[in-house]
Protein backbone atom coordinates (compact mmCIF):
# COMPACT_ATOMS: atom_id res chain seq x y z
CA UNK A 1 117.46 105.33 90.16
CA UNK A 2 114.66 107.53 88.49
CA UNK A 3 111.50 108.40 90.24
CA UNK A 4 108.86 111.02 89.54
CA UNK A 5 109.22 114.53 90.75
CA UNK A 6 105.77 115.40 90.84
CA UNK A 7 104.07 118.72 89.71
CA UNK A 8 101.95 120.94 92.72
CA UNK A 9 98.89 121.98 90.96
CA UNK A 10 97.90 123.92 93.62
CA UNK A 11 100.70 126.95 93.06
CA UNK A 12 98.58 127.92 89.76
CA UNK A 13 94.85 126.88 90.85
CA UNK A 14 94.45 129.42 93.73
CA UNK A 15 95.80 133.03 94.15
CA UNK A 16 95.21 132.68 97.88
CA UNK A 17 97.29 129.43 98.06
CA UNK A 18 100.01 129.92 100.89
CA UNK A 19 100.37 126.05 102.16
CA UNK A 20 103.42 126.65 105.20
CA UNK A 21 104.64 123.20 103.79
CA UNK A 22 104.88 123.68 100.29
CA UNK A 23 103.83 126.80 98.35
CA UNK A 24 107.24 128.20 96.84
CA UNK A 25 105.33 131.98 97.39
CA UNK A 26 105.07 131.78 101.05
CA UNK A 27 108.88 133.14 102.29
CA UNK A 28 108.33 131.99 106.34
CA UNK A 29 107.22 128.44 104.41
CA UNK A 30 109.08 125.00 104.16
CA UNK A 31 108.62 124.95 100.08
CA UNK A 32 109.03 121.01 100.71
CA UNK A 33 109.33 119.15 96.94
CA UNK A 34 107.80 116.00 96.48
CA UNK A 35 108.78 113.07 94.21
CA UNK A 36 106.63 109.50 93.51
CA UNK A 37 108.34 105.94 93.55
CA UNK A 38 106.06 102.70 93.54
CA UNK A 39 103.83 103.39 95.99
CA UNK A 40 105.53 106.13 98.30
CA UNK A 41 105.98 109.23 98.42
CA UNK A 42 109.63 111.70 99.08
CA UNK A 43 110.08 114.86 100.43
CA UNK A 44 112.87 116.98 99.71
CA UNK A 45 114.06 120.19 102.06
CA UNK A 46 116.58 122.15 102.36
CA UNK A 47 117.16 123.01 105.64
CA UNK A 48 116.16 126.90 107.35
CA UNK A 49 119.00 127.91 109.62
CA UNK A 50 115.14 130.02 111.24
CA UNK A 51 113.40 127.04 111.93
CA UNK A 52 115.81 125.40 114.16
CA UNK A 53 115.18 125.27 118.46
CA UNK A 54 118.55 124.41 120.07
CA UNK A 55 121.62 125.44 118.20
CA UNK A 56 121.67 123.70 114.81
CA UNK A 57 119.20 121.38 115.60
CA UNK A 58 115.93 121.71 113.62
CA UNK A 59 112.89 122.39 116.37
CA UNK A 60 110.38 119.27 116.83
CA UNK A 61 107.43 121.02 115.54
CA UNK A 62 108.80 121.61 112.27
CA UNK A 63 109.47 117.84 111.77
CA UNK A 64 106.16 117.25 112.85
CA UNK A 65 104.65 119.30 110.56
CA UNK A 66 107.12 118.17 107.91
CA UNK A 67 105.65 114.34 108.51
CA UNK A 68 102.51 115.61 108.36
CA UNK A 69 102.85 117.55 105.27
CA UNK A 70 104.44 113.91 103.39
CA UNK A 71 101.43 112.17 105.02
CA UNK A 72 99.03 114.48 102.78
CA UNK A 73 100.71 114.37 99.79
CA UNK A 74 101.05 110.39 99.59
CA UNK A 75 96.95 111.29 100.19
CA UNK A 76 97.34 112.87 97.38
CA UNK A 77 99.67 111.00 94.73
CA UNK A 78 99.07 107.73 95.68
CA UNK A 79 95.81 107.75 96.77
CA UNK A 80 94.13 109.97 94.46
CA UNK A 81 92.04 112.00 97.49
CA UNK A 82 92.38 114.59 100.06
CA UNK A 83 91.38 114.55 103.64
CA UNK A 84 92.82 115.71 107.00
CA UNK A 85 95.18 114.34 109.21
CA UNK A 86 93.32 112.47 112.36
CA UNK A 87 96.05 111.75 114.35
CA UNK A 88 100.28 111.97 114.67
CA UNK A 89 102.11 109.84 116.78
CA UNK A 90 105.83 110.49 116.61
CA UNK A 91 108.71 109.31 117.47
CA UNK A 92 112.51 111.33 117.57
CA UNK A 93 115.33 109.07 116.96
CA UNK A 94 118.12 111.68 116.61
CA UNK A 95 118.92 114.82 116.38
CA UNK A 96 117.60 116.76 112.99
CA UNK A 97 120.64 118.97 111.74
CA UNK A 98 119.58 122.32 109.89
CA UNK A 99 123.33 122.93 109.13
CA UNK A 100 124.75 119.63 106.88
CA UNK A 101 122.42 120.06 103.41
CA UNK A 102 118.95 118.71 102.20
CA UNK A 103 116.86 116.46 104.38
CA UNK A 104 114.49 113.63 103.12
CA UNK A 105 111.25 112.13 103.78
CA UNK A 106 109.08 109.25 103.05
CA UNK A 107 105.93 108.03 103.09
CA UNK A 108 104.04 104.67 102.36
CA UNK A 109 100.49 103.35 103.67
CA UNK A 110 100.54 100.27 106.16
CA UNK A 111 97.07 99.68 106.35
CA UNK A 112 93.20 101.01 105.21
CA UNK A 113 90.42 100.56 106.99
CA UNK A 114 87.37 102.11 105.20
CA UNK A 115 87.78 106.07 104.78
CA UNK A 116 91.16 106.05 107.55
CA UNK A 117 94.86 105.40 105.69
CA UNK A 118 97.34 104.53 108.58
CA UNK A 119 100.78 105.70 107.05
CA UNK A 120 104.52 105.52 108.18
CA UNK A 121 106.45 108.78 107.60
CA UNK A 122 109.94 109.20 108.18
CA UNK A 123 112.27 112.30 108.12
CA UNK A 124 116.13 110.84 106.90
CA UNK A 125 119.31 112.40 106.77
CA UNK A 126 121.87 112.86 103.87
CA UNK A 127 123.53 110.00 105.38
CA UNK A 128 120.28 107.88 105.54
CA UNK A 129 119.88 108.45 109.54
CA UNK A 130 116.50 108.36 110.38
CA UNK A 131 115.68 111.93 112.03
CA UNK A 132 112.27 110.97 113.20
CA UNK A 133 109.10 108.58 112.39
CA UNK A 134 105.37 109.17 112.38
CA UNK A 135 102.54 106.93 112.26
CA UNK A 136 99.83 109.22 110.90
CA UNK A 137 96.19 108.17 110.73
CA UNK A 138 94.41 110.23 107.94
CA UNK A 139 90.96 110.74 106.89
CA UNK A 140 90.31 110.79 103.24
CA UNK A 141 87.09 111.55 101.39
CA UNK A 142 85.86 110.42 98.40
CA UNK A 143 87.96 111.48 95.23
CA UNK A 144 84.34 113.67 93.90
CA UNK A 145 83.75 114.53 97.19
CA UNK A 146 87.79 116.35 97.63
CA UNK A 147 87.11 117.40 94.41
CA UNK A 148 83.97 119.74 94.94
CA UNK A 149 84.76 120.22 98.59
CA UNK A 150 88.28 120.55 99.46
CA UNK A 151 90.03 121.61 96.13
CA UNK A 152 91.43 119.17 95.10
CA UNK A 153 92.60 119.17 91.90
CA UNK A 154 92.43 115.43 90.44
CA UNK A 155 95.00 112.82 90.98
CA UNK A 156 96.42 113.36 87.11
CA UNK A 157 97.33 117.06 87.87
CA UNK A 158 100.14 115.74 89.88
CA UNK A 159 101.87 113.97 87.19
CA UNK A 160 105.61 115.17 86.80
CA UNK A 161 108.86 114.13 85.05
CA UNK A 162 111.27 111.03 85.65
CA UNK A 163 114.44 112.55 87.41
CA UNK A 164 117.68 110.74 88.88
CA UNK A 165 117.39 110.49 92.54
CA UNK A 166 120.65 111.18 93.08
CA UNK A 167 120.33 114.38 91.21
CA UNK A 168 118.34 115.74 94.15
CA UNK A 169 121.08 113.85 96.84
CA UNK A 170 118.51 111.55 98.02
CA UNK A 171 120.36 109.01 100.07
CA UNK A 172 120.25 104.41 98.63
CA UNK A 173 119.39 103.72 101.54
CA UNK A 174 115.51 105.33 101.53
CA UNK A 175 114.93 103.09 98.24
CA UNK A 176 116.64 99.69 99.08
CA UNK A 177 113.89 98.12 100.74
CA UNK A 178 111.29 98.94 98.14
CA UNK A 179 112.75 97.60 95.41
């Protein structure tokens, strides 16, 4: 299945850009990639033997900040704005392994109510186990408003190339529904 591997335009806008979640520059960072299909967005990471808490098992704080970091950039690629997360409710299913490859995320609205996207994230294994879920209220601001204010660049400087999922390992299961 091809979807979109989209481009970060913030790695060459800013030389003060260190985003934890996903500048490739910032070594103690997650360097998450993101990808576009319909109207979703995918994470991919490969797993930081560091980040874990108990043995092996990648510390709750680092999957919520992975959630939060997929919630922003569906802000951003679908969307076409920027804003700040309001609120993260979430839930732990299973146990996140940092030891057994790449792990997965995705994101997709449920509902909008004025300026405030409500969005389901989810953080998948390999295997298509669901790791953890979020439901993620975000604030967004006008598109000429994120623009001047925040940084942020313009939806069309996210544009990327057409890649093969399974080039990248992402598991069926993630895209079945949403076809």
């Amino acid at each position: 299945m091809q979807i979109e591997k989209v481009s970060n335009p913030f790695e060459e806008m800013y030389e003060g850009y260190h985003c934890f979640g996903c500048c490739k520059r910032n070594e103690k960072g997650l360097k998450l990639d993101f990808f576009r299909y319909k109207e979703y967005a995918f994470g991919r990471w490969e797993p930081d033997l560091d980040l874990q808490g108990y043995h092996n098992i990648m510390h709750g704080g680092i999957q919520a900040t992975m959630l939060d970091e997929i919630s922003a950039w569906w802000v951003y690629i679908i969307a076409g704005t920027a804003g700040f997360t309001a609120r993260l409710s979430i839930r732990y299913h299973k146990h996140a392994p940092v030891n057994r490859g790449a792990l997965f995320l995705r994101a997709g609205a449920m509902e909008k109510r004025r300026n405030l996207y409500n969005i389901k994230a989810e953080l998948f294994g390999g295997n298509g186990d669901r790791y953890a879920s979020g439901d993620v209220e975000f604030f967004t601001y006008p598109a000429d408003v994120a623009e001047r204010d925040m940084q942020y660049p313009g939806h069309s400087r996210f544009l990327g190339t057409l890649v093969e999922s399974s080039d990248y390992g992402f598991p069926e299961a993630m895209f079945e529904a949403l076809a």
